[in-house]
Protein backbone atom coordinates (compact mmCIF):
# COMPACT_ATOMS: atom_id res chain seq x y z
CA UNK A 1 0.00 0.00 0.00
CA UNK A 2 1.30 3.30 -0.52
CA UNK A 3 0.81 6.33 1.44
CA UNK A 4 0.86 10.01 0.11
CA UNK A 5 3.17 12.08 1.76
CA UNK A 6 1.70 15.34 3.52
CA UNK A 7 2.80 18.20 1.46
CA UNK A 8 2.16 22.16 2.01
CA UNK A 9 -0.30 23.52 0.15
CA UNK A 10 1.04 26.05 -2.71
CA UNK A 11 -1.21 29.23 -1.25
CA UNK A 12 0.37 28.82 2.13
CA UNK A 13 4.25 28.77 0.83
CA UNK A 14 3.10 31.99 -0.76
CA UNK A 15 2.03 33.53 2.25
CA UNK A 16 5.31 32.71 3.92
CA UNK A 17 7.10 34.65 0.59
CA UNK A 18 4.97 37.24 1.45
CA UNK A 19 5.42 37.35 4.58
CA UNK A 20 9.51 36.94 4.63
CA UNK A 21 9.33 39.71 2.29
CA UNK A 22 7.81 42.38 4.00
CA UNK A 23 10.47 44.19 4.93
CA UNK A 24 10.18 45.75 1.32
CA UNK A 25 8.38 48.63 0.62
CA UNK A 26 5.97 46.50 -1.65
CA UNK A 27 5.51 43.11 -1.72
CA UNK A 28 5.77 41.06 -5.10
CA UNK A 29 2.06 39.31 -4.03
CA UNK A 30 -0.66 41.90 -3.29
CA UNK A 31 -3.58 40.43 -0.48
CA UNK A 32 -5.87 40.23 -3.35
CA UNK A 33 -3.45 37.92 -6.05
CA UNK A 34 -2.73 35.52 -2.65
CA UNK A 35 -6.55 35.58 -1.63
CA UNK A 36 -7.76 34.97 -5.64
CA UNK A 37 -4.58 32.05 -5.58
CA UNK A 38 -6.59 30.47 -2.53
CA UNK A 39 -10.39 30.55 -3.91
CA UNK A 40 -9.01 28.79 -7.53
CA UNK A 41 -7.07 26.35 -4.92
CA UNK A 42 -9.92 25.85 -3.47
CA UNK A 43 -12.80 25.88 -6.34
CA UNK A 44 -9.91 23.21 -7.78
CA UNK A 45 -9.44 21.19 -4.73
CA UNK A 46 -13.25 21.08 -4.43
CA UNK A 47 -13.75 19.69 -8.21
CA UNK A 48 -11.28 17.36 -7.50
CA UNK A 49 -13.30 15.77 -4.34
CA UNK A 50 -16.71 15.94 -6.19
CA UNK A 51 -14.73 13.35 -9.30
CA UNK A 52 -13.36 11.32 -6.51
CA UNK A 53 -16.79 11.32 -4.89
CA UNK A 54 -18.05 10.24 -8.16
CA UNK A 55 -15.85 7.45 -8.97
CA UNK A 56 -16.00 6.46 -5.71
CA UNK A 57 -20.27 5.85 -5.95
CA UNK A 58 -19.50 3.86 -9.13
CA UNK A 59 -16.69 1.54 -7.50
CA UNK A 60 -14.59 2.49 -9.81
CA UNK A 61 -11.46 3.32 -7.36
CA UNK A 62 -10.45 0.30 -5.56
CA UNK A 63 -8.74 1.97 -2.50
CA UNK A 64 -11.10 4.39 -0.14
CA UNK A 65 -8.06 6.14 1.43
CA UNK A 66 -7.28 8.33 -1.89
CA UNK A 67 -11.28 9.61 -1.49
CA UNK A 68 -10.23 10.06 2.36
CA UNK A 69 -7.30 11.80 1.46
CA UNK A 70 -9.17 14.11 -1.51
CA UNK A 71 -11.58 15.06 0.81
CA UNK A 72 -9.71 16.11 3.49
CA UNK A 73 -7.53 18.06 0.84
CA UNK A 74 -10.90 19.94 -0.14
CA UNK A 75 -11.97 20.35 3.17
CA UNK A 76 -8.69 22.26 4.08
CA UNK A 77 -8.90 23.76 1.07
CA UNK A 78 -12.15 25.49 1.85
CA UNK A 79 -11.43 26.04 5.55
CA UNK A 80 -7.77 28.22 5.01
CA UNK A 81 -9.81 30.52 2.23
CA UNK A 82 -12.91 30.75 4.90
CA UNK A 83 -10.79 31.70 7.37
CA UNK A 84 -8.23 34.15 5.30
CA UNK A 85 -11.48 35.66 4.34
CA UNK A 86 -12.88 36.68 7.69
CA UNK A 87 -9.69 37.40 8.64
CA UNK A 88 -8.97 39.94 6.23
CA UNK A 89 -12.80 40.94 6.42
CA UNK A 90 -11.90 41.98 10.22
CA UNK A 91 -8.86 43.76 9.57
CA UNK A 92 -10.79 46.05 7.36
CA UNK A 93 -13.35 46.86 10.04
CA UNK A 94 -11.12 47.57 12.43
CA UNK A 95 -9.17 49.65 10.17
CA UNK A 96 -12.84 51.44 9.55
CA UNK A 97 -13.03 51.75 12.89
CA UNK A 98 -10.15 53.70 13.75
CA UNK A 99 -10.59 57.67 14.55
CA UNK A 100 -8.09 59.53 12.55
């Protein structure tokens, strides 16, 4: 049997570019290209689980850990762009917020 590695996902390596980067006037990635890099991750990731999902109704993939795996890739997926969203959603009330 063989077991897939845990990688890093490619939107969070860019974050850490970003973030090691900083110390530059302007950053190569603006919020908006990383936050547009994790929906398509995640509208991709997502597709991916539904054909999985698929195949796996129809018996046509013999081992249920890839599905396991997919989904959980999907799931993650979905959960770092929910969570980068509110995030960032915050930061700009706050921002709002402030008295100049």
């Amino acid at each position: 049997m063989f077991i897939v590695p845990i990688t890093k996902m490619d939107i969070v390596s860019s974050l850490e570019e970003a973030g090691k980067q900083s110390g530059s006037k302007r950053p190569e990635k603006e919020f908006k290209n990383i936050l547009q890099e994790a929906i398509q991750t995640a509208q991709e990731e997502s597709a991916k689980g539904e054909e999985v999902d698929k195949l796996l109704a129809t018996g046509q993939i013999d081992d249920l850990h890839t599905a396991l795996i997919q989904a959980e890739k999907s799931a993650a997926a979905i959960e770092f762009t929910t969570q980068l969203t509110s995030r960032a959603v915050g930061a700009y009330n706050q921002i709002m917020g402030m008295q100049i």
